[in-house]
N, C-alpha and C. Protein backbone atom coordinates (compact mmCIF):
# COMPACT_ATOMS: atom_id res chain seq x y z
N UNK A 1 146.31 117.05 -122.67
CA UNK A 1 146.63 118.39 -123.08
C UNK A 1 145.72 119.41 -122.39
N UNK A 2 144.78 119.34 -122.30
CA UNK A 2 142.99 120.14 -121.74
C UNK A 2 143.53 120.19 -120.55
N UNK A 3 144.37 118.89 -119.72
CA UNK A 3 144.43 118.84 -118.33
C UNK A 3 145.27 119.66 -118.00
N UNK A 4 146.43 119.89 -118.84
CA UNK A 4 147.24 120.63 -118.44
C UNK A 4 147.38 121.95 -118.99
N UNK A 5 146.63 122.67 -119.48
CA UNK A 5 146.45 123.23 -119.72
C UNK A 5 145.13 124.44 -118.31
N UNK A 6 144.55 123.39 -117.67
CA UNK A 6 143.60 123.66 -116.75
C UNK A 6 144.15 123.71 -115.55
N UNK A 7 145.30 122.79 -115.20
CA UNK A 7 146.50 123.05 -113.94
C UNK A 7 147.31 124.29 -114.53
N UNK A 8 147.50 124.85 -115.02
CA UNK A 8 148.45 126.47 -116.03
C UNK A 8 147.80 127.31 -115.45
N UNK A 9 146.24 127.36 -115.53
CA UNK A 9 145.31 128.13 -115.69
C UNK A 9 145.16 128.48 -114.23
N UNK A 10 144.93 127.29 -113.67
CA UNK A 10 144.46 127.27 -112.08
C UNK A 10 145.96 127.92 -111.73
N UNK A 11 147.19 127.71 -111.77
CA UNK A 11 148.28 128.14 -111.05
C UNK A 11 148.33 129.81 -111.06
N UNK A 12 148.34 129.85 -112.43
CA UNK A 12 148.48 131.44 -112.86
C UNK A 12 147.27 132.36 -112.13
N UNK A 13 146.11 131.79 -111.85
CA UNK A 13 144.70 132.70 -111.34
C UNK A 13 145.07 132.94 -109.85
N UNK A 14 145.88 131.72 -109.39
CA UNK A 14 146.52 131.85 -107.95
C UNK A 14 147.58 132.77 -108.14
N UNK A 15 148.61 133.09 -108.55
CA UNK A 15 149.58 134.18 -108.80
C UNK A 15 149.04 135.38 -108.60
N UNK A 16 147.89 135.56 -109.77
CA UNK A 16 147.60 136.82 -109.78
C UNK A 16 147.15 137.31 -109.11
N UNK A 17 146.52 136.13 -107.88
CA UNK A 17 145.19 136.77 -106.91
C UNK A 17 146.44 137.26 -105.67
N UNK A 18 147.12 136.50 -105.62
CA UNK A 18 148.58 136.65 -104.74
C UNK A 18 149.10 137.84 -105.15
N UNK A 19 149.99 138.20 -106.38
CA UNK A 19 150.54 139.24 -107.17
C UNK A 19 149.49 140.83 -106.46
N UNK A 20 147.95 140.42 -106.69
CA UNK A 20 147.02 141.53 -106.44
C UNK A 20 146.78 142.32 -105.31
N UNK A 21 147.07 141.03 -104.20
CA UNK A 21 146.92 140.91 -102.73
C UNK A 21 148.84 141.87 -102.49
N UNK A 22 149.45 141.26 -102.87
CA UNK A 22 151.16 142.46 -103.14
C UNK A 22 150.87 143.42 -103.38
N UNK A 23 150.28 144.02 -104.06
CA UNK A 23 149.79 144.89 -104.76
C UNK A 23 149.26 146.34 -103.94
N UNK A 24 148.10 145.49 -102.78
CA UNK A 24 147.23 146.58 -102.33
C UNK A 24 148.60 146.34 -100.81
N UNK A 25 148.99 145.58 -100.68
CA UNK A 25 149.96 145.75 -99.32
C UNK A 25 150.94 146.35 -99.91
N UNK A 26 151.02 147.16 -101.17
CA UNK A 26 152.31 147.91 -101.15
C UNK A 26 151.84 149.12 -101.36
N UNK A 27 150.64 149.60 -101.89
CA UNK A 27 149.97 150.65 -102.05
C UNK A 27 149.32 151.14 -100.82
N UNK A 28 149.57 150.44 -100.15
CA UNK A 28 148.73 150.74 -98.60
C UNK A 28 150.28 151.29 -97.71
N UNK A 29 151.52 150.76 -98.05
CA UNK A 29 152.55 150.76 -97.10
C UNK A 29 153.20 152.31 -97.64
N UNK A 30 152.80 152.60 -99.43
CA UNK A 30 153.27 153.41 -99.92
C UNK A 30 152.63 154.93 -99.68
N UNK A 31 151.42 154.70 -99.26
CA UNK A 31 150.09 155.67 -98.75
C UNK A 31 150.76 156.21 -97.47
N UNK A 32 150.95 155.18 -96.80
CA UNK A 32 151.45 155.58 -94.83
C UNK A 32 152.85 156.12 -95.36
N UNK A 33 153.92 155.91 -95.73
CA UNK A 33 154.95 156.70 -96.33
C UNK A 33 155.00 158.08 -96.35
N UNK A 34 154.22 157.77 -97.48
CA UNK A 34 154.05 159.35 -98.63
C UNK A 34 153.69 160.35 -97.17
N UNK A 35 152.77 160.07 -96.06
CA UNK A 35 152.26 160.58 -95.51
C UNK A 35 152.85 160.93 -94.21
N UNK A 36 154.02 160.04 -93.83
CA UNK A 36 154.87 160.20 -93.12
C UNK A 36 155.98 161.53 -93.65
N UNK A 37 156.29 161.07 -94.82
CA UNK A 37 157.79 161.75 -95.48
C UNK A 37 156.75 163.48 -95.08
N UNK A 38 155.59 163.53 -95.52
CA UNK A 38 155.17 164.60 -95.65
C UNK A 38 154.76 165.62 -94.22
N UNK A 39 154.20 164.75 -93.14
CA UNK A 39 154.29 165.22 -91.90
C UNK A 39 155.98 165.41 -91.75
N UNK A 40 156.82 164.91 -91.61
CA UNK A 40 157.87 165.06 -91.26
C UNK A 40 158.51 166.48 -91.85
N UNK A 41 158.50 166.28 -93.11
CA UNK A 41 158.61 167.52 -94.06
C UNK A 41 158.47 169.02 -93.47
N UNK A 42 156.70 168.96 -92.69
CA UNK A 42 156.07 169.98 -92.45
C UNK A 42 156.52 170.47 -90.94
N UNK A 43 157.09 169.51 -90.54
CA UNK A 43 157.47 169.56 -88.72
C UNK A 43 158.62 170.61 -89.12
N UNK A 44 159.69 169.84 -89.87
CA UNK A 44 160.92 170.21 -90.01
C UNK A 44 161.28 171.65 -90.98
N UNK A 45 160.38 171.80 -91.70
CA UNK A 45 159.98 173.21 -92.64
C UNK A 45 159.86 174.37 -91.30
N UNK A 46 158.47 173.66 -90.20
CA UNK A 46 158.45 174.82 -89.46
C UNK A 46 159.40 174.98 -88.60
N UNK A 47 160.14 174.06 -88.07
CA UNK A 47 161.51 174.34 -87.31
C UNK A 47 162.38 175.12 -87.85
N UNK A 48 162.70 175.26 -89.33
CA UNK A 48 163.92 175.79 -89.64
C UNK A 48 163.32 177.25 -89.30
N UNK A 49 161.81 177.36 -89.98
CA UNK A 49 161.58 179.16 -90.17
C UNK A 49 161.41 179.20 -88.61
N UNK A 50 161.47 178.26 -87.70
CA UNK A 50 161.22 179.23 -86.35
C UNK A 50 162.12 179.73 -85.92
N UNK A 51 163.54 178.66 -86.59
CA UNK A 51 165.23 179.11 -85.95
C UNK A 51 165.39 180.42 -86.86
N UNK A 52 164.90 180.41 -88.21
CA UNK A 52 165.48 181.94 -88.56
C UNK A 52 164.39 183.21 -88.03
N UNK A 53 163.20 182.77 -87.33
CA UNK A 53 162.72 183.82 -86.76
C UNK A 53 161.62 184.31 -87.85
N UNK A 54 160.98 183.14 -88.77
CA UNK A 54 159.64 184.06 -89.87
C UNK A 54 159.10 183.01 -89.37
N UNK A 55 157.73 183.52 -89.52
CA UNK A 55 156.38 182.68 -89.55
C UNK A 55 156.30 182.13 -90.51
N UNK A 56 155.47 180.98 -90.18
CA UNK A 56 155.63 179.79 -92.32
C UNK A 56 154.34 180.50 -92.45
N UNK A 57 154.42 180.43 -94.03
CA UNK A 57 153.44 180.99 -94.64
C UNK A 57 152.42 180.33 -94.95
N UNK A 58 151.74 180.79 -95.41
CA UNK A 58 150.06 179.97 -95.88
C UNK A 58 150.41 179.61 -97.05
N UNK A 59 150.30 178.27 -97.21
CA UNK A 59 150.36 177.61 -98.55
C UNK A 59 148.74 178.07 -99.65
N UNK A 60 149.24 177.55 -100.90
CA UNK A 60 147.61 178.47 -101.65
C UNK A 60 148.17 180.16 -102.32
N UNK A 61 146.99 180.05 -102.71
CA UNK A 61 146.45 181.75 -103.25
C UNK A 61 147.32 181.70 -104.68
N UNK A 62 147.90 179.98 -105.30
CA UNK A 62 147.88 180.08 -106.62
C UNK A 62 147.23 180.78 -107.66
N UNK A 63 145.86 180.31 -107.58
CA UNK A 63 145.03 181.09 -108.48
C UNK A 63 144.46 182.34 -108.49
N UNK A 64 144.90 183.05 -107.13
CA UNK A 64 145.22 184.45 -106.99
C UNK A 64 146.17 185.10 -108.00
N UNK A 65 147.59 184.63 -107.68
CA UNK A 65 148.58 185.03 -108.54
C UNK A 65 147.92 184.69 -109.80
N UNK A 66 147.42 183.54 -110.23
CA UNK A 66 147.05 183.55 -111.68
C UNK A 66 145.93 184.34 -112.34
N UNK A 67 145.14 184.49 -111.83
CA UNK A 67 144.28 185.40 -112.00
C UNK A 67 144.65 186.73 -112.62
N UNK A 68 145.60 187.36 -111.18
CA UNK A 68 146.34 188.24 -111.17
C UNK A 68 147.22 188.65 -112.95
N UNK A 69 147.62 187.84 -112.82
CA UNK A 69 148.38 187.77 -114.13
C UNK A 69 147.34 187.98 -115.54
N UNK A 70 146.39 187.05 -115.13
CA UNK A 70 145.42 187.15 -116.77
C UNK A 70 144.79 188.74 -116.38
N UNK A 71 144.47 189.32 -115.38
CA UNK A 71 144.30 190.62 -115.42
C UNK A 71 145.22 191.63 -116.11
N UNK A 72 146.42 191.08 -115.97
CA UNK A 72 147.70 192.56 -116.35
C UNK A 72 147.88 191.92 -117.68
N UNK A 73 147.47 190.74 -118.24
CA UNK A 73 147.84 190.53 -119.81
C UNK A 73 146.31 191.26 -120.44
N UNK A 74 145.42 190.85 -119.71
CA UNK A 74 144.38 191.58 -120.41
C UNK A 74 144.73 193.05 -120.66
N UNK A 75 144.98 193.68 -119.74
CA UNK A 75 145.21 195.27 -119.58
C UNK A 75 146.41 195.76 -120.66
N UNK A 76 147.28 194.71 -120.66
CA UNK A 76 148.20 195.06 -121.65
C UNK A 76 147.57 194.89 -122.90
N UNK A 77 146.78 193.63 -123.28
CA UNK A 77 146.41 193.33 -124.84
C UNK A 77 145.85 194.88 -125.00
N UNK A 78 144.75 195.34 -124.27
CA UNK A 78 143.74 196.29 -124.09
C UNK A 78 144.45 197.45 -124.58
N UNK A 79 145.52 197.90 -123.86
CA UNK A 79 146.44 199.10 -123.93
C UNK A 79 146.69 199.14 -125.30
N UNK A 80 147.68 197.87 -125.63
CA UNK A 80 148.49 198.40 -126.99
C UNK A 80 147.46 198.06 -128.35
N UNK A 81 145.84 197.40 -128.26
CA UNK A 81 145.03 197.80 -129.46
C UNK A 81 144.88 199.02 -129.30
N UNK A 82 144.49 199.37 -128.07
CA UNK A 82 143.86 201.21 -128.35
C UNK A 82 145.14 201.97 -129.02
N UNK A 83 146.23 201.62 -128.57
CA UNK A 83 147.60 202.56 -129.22
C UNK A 83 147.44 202.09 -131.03
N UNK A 84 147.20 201.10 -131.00
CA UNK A 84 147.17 200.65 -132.62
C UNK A 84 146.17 201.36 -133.19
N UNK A 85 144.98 201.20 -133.09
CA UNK A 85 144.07 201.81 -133.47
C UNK A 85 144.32 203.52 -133.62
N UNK A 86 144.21 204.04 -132.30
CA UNK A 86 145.02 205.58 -132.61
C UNK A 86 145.73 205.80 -133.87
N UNK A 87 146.95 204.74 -133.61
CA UNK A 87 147.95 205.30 -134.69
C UNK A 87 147.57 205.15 -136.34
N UNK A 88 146.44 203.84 -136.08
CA UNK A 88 145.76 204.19 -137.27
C UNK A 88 145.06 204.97 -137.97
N UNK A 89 144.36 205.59 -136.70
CA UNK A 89 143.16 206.82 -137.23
C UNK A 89 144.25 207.84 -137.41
N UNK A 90 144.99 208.34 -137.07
CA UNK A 90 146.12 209.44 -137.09
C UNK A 90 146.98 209.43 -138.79
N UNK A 91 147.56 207.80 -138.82
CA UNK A 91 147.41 207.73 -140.13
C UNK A 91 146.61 208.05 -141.46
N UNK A 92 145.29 207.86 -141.15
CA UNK A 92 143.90 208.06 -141.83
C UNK A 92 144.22 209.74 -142.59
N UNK A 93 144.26 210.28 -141.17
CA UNK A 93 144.04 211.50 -141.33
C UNK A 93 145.53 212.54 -142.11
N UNK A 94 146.71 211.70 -141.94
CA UNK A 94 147.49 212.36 -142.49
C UNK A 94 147.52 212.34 -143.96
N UNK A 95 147.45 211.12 -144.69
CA UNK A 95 147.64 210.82 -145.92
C UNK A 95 145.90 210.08 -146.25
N UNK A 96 145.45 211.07 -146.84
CA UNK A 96 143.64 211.00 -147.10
C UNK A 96 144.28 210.06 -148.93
N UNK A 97 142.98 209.45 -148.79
CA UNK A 97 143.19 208.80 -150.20
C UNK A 97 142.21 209.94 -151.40
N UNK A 98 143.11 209.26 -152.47
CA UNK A 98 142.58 210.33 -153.68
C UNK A 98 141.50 209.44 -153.73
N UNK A 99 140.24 209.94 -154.12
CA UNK A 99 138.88 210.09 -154.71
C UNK A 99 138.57 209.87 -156.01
């Protein structure tokens, strides 16, 4: 039983070392791919904008635009407390509380 249990053992440690060895030769074949599809991509991106006559653009300046954006929400939050506030003090002053 021990014995065969120790030929299981030994077969399966060979699989996996095999299975592992698959593994990095497909992650290696999938690397050169990815990297192909993507040069190719970039060849053929700039061909089209050269046939319609634009320059390709600079990829980036995400976090420009985002930035950008948390600036004009700030400015807005900013804006409409001061309008709140106003309309509160304005309130204040129209209807004074009795004493």
């Amino acid at each position: 039983m021990a014995k065969t249990s120790k030929k299981l053992s030994k077969k399966v440690a060979k699989l996996e070392k095999k299975a592992e060895g698959l593994r990095k030769q497909a992650e290696k074949k999938g690397k050169q791919l990815t990297a192909q599809a993507h040069d190719t991509f970039d060849a053929v991106s700039k061909e089209a904008k050269a046939r319609v006559g634009k320059e390709p653009e600079p990829t980036g300046g995400g976090k420009g635009k985002f930035a950008l954006l948390l600036a004009v929400l700030a400015g807005v939050g900013v804006a409409l407390k001061r309008k709140r506030d106003q309309e509160l003090d304005e309130a204040l002053w129209e209807e004074p509380r009795s004493v």
